[in-house]
C-alpha atoms as a PDB file:
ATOM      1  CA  UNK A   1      15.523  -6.091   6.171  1.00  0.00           C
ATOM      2  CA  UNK A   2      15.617  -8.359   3.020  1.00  0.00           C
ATOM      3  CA  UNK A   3      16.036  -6.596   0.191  1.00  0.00           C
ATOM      4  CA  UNK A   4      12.836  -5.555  -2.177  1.00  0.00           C
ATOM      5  CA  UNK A   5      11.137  -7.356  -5.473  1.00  0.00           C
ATOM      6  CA  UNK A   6       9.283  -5.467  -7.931  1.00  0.00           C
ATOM      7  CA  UNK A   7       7.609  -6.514 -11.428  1.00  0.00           C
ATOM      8  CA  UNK A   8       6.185  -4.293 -13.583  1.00  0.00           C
ATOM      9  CA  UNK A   9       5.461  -4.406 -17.624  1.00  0.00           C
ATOM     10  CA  UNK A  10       5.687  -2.101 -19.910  1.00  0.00           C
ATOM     11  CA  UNK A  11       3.648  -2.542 -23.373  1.00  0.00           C
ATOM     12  CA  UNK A  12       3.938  -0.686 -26.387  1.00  0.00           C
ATOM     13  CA  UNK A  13       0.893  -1.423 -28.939  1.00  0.00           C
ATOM     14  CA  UNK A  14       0.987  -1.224 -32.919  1.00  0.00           C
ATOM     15  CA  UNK A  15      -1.800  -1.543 -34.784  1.00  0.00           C
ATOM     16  CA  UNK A  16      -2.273  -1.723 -38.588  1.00  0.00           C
ATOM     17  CA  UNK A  17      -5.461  -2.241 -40.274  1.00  0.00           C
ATOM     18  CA  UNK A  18      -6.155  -2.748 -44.148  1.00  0.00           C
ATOM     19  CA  UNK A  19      -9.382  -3.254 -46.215  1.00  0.00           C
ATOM     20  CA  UNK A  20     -11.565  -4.692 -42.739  1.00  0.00           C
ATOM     21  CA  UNK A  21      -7.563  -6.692 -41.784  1.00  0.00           C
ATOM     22  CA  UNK A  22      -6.270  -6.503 -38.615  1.00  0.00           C
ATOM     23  CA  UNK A  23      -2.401  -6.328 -37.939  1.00  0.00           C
ATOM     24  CA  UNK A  24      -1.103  -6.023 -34.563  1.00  0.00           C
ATOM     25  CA  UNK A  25       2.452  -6.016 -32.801  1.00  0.00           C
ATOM     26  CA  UNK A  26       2.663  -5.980 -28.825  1.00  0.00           C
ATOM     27  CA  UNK A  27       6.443  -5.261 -27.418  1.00  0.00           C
ATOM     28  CA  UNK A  28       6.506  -6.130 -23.810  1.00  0.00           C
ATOM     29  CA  UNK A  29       9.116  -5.596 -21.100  1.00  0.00           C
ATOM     30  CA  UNK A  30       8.656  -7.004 -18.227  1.00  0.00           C
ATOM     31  CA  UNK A  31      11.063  -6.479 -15.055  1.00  0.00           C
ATOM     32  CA  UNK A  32      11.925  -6.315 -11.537  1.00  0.00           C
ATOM     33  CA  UNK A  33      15.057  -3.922 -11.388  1.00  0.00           C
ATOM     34  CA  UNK A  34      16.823  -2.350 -14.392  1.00  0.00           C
ATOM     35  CA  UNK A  35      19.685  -4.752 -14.611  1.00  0.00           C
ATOM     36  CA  UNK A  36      19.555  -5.976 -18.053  1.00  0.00           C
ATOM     37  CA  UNK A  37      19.530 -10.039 -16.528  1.00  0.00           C
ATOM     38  CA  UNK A  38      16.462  -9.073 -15.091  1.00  0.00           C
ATOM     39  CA  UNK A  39      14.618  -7.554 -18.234  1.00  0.00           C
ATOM     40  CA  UNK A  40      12.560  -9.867 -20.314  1.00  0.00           C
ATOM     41  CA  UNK A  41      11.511  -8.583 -24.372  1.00  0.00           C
ATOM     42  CA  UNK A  42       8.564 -10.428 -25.705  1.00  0.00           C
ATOM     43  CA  UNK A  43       7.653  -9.479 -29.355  1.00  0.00           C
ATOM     44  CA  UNK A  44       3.738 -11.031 -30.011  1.00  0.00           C
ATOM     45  CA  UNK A  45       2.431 -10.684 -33.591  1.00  0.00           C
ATOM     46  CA  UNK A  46      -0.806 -10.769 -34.013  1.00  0.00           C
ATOM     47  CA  UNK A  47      -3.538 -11.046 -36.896  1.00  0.00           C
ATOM     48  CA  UNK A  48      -7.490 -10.424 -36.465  1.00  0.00           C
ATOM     49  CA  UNK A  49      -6.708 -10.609 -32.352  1.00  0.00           C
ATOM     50  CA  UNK A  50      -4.948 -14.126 -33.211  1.00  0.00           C
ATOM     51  CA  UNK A  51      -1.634 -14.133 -32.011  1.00  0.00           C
ATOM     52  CA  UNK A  52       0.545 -16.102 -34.640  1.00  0.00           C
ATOM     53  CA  UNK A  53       3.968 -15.623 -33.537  1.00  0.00           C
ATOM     54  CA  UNK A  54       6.459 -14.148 -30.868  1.00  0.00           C
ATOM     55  CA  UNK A  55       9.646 -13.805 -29.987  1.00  0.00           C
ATOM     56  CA  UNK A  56      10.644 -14.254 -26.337  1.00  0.00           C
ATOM     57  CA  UNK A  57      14.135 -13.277 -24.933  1.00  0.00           C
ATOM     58  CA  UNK A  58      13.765 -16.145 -22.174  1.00  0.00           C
ATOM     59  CA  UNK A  59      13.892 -18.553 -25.066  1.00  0.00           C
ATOM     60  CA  UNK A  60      15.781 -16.598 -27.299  1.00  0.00           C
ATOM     61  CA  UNK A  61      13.680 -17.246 -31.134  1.00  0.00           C
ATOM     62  CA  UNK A  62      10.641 -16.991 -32.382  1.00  0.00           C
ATOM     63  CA  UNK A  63       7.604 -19.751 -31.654  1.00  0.00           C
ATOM     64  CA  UNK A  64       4.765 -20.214 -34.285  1.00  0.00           C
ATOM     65  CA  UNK A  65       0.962 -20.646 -32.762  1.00  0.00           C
ATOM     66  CA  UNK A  66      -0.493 -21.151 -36.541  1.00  0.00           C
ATOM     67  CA  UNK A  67       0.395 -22.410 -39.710  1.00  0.00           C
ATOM     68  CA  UNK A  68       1.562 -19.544 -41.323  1.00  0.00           C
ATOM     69  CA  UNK A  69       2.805 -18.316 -37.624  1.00  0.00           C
ATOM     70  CA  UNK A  70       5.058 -21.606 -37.673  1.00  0.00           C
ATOM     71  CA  UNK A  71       6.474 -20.841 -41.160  1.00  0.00           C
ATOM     72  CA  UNK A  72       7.006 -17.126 -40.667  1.00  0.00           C
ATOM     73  CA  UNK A  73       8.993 -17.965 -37.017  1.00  0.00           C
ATOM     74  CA  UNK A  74      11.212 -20.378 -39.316  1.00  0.00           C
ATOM     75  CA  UNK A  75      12.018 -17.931 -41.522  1.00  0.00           C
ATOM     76  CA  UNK A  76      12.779 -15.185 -38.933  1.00  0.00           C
ATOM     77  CA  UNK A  77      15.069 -17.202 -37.023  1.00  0.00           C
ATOM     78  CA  UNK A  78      17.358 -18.109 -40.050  1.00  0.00           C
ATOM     79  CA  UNK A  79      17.511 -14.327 -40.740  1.00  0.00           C
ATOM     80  CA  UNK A  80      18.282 -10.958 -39.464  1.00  0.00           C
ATOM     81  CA  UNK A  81      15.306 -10.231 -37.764  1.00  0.00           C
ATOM     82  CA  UNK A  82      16.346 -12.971 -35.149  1.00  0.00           C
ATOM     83  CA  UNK A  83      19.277 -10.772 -33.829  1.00  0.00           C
ATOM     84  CA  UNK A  84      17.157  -7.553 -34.159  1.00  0.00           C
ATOM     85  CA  UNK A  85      15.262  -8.984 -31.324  1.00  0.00           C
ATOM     86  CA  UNK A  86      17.893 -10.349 -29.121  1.00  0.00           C
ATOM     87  CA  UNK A  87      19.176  -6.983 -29.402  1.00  0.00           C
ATOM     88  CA  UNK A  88      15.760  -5.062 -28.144  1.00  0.00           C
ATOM     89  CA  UNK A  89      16.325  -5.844 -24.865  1.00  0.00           C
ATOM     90  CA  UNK A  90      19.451  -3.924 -24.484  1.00  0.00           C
ATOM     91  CA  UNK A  91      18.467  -0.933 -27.151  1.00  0.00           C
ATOM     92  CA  UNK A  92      14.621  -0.617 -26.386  1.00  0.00           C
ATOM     93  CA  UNK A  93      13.653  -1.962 -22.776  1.00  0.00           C
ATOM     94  CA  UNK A  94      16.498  -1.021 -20.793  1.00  0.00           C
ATOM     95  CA  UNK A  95      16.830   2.621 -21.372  1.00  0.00           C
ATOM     96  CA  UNK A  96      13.203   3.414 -20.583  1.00  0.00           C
ATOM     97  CA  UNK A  97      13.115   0.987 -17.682  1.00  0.00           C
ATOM     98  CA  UNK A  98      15.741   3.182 -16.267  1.00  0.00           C
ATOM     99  CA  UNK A  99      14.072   6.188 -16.706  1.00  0.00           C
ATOM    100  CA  UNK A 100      10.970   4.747 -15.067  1.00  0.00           C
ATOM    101  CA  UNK A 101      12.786   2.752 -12.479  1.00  0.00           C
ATOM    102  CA  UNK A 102      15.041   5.725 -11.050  1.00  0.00           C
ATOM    103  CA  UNK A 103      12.544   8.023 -11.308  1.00  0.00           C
ATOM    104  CA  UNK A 104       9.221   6.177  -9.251  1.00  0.00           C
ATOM    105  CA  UNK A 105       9.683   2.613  -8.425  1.00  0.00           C
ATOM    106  CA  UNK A 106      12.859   3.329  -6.454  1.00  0.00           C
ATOM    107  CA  UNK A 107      10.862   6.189  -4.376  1.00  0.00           C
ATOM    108  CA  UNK A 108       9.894   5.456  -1.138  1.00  0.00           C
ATOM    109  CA  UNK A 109       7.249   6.533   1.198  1.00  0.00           C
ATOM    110  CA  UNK A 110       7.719   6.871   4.941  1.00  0.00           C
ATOM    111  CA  UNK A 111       5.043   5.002   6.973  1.00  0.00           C
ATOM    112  CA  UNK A 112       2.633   6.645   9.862  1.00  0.00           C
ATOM    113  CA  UNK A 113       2.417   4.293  12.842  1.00  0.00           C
ATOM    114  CA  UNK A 114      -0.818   4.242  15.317  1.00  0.00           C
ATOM    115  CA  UNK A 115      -0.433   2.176  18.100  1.00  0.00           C
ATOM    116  CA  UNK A 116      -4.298   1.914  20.403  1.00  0.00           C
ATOM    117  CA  UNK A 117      -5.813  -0.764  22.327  1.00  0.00           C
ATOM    118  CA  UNK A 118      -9.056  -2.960  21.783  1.00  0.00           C
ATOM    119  CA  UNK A 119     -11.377  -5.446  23.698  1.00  0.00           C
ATOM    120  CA  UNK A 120     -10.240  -9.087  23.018  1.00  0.00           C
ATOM    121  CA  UNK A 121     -11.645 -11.502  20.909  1.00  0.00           C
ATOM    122  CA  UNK A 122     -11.180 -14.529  23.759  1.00  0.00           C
ATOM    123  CA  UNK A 123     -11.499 -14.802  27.531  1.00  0.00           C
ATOM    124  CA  UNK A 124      -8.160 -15.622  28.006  1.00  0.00           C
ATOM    125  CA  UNK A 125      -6.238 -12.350  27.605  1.00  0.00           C
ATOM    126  CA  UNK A 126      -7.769  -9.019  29.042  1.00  0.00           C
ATOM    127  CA  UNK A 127      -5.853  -6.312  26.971  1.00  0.00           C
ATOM    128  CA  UNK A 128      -4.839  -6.661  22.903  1.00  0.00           C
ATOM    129  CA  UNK A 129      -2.895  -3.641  21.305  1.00  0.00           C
ATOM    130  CA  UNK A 130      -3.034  -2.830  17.431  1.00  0.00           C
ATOM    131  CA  UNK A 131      -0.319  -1.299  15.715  1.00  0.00           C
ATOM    132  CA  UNK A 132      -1.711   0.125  12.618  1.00  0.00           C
ATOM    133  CA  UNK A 133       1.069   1.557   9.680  1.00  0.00           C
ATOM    134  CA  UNK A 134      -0.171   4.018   6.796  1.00  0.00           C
ATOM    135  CA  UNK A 135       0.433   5.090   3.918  1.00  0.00           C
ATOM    136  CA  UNK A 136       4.196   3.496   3.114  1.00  0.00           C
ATOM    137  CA  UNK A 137       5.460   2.813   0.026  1.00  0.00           C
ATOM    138  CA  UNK A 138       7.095   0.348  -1.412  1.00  0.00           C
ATOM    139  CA  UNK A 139       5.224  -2.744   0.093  1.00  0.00           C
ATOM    140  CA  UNK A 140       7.604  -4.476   1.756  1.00  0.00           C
ATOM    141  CA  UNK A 141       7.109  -3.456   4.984  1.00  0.00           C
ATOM    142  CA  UNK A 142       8.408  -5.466   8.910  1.00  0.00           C
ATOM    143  CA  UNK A 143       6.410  -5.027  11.678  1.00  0.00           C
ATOM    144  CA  UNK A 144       7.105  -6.741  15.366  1.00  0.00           C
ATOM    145  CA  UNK A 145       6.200  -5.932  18.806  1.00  0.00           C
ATOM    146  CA  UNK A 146       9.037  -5.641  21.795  1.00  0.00           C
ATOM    147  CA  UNK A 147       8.441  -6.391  25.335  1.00  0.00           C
ATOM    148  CA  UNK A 148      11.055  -4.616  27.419  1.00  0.00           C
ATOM    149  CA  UNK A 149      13.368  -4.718  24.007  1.00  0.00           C
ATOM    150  CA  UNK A 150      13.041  -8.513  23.261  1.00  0.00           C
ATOM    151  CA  UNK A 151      11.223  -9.383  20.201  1.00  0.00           C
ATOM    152  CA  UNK A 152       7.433 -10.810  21.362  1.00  0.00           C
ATOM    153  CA  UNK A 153       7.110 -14.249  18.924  1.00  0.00           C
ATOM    154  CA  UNK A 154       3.568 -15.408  20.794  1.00  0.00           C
ATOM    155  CA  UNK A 155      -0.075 -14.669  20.086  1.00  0.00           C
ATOM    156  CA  UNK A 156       0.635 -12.285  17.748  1.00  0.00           C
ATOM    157  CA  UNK A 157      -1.720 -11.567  14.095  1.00  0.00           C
ATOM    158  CA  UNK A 158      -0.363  -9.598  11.485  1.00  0.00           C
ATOM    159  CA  UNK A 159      -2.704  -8.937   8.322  1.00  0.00           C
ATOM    160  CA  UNK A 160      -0.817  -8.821   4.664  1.00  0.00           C
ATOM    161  CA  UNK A 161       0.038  -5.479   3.157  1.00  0.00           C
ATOM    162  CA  UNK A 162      -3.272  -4.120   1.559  1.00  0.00           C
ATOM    163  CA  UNK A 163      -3.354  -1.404  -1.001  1.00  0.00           C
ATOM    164  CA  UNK A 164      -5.115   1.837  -1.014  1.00  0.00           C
ATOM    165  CA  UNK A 165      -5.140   2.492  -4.820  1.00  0.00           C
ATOM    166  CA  UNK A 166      -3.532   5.504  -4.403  1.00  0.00           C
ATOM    167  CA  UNK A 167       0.241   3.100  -4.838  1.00  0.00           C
ATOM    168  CA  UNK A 168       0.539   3.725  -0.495  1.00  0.00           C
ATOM    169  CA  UNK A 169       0.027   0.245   1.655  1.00  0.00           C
ATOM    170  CA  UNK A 170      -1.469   0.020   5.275  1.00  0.00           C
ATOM    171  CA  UNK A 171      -0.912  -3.132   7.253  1.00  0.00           C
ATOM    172  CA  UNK A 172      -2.582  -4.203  11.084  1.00  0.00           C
ATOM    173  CA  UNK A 173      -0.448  -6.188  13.474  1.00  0.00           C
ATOM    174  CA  UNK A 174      -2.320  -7.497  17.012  1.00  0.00           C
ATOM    175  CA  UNK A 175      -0.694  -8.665  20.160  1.00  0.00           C
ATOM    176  CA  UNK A 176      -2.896  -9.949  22.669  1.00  0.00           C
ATOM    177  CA  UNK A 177      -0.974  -9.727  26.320  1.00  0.00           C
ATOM    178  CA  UNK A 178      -1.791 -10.066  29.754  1.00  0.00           C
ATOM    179  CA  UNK A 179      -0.556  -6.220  31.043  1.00  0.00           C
ATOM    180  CA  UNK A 180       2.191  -6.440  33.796  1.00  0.00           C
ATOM    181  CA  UNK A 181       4.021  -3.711  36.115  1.00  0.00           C
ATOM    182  CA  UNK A 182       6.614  -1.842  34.964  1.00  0.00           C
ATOM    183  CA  UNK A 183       6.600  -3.888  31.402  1.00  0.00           C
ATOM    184  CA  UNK A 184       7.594  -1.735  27.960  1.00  0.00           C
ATOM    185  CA  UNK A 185       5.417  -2.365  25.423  1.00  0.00           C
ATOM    186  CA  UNK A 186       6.490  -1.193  22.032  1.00  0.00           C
ATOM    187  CA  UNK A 187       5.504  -1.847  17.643  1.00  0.00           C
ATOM    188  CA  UNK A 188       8.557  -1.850  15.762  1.00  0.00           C
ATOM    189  CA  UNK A 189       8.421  -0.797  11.972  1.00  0.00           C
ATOM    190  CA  UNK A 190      11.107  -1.633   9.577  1.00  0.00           C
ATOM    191  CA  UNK A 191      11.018   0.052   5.866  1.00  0.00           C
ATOM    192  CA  UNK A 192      12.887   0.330   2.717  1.00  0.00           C
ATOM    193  CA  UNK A 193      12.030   4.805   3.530  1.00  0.00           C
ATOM    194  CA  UNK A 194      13.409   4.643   7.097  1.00  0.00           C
ATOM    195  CA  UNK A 195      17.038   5.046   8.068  1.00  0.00           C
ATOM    196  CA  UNK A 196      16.516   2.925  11.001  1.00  0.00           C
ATOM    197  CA  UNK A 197      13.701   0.957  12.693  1.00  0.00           C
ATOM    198  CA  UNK A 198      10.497   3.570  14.151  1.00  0.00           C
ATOM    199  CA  UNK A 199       9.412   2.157  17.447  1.00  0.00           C
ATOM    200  CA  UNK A 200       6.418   3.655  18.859  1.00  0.00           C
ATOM    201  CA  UNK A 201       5.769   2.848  22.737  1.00  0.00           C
ATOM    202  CA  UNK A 202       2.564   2.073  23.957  1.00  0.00           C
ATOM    203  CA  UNK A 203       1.241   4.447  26.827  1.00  0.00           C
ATOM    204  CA  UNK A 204      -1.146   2.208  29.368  1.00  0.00           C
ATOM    205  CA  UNK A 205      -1.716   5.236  31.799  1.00  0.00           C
ATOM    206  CA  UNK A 206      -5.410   5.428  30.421  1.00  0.00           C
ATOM    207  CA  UNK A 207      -6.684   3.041  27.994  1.00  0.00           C
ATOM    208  CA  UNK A 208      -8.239   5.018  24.579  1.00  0.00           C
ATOM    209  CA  UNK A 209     -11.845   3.984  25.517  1.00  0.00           C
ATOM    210  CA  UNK A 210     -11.710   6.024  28.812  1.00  0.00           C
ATOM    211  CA  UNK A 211      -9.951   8.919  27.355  1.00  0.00           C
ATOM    212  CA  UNK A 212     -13.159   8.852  24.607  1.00  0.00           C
ATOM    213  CA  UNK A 213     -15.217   8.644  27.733  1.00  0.00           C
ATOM    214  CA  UNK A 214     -13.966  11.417  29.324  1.00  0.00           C
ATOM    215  CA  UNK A 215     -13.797  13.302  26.514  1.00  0.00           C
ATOM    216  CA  UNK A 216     -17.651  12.945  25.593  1.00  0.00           C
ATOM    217  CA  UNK A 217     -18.265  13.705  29.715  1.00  0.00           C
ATOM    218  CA  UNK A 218     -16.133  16.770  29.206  1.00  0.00           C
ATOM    219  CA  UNK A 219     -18.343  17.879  25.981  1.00  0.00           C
ATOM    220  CA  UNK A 220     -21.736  17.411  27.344  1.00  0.00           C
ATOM    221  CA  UNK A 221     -20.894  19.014  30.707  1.00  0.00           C
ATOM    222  CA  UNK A 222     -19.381  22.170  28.369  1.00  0.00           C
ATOM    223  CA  UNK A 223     -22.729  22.210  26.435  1.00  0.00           C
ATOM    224  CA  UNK A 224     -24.981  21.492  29.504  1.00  0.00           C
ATOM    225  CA  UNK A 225     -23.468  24.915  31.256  1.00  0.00           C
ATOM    226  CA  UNK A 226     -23.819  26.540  27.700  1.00  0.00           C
ATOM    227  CA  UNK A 227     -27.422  25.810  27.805  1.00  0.00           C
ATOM    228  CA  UNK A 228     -27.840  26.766  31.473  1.00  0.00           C
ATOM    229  CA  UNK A 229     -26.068  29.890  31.125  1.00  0.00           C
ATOM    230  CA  UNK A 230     -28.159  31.368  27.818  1.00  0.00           C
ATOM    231  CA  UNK A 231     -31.615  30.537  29.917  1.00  0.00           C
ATOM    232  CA  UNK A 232     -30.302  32.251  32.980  1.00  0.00           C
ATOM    233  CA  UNK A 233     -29.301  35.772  30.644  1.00  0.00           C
ATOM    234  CA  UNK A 234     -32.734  35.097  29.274  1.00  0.00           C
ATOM    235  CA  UNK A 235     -34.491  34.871  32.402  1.00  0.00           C
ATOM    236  CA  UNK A 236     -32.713  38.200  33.634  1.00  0.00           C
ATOM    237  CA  UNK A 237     -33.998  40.175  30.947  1.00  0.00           C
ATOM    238  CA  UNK A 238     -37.333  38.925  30.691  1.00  0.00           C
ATOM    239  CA  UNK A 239     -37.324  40.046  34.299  1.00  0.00           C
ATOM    240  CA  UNK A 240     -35.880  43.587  33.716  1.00  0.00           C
ATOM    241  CA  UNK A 241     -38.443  43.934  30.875  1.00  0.00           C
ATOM    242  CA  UNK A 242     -41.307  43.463  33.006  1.00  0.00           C
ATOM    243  CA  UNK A 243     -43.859  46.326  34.110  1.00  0.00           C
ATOM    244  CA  UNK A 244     -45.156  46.415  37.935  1.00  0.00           C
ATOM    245  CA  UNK A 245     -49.037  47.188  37.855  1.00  0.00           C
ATOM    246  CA  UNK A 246     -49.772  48.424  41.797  1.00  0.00           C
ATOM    247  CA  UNK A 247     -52.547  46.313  43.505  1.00  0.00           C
ATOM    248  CA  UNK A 248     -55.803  48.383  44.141  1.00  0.00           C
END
């Protein structure tokens, strides 16, 4: 399974204010792993919510967005506070990316599979399975259906990873297939949280929709003898309550 990409941010927000002036200074980290060639610093200055300047570690100076932001960048990067910031990335993003990188992005979630079948959008093949995955984490997620063991590669629909909000994924795959005897049909999940790949086997002995059937037969014919039972112990004792007045 190719290997995972992340990219997260971190921000870290000082504000200053003086006599109705507004001084700000954003440090950002941005990242997808906590190798320190993958880290990006960006320093943004700003003044009444106008950024004037900011350093970027992909360029490696300061850049100027205003006059004064153009002279102030000039000066910086002809003076100490131009290796200050080169150096940020190393002293101030990477050790707290670590921390947060070891300690939840690198977690992993195992996925639950549900494999059930559905009536077909088209005319042209009787049966479609769904192979429904919950509640994995990270993202990156495989998903392919096996006939007999051999990958299937025809009229097959996957939807994209969608997010729960809770961080936890689901994601719908649909084979449409024309059932034959003796055939294996299976949904194959590969995951960053499994060992190796979870196949789950669809069972065709009775399709879901007649196992709901029978199950909603099975409850009304329980509550129909319910019913029938309580009006025959109510008809007994009505009966046994009842006084015999002798005919004249």
């Amino acid at each position: 399974m190719a290997s995972s990409f992340l990219s997260f941010s971190l921000l870290f927000i000082t504000v200053y204010t003086a006599d109705g002036f507004l001084e700000a200074t954003v440090f950002r980290c941005e990242f997808n792993s906590s190798e320190l060639k993958d880290i990006r610093f960006i320093l943004s200055l700003y003044f009444n919510k106008v950024e004037y300047a900011r350093f970027d570690s992909s360029l490696g100076k300061y850049v100027g967005y205003t006059e004064s932001g153009m002279r102030w960048a000039n000066n910086w990067n002809n003076g100490p506070q131009l290796a200050g910031a080169k150096a940020a990335r190393a002293t101030y993003c990477q050790p707290t990316i670590e921390i947060d990188y070891y300690s939840a992005l690198s977690k992993s979630v195992e996925p639950y599979v549900r494999l059930h079948s559905v009536a077909s959008s088209t005319g042209n093949h009787p049966s479609m399975l769904v192979c429904s995955v919950y509640d994995f984490y990270p993202k990156q997620i495989r998903v392919t259906w096996l006939r007999d063991g051999q990958e299937v590669t025809s009229d097959v629909t996957s939807t994209d990873e969608m997010a729960d909000s809770d961080w936890y994924y689901q994601i719908h795959s649909h084979l449409e297939y024309t059932p034959r005897s003796g055939e294996k049909i299976s949904c194959m999940v590969e995951h960053a949280s499994l060992q190796e790949p979870l196949v789950t086997d669809w069972d065709p002995s009775l399709p879901e929709s007649e196992r709901n059937k029978i199950a909603i037969g099975a409850s009304g014919l329980i509550l129909g003898l319910i019913l029938s039972l309580a009006g025959f112990i109510y008809y007994k004792r009505k009966s046994q309550g009842r006084i015999l007045v002798p005919s004249n």
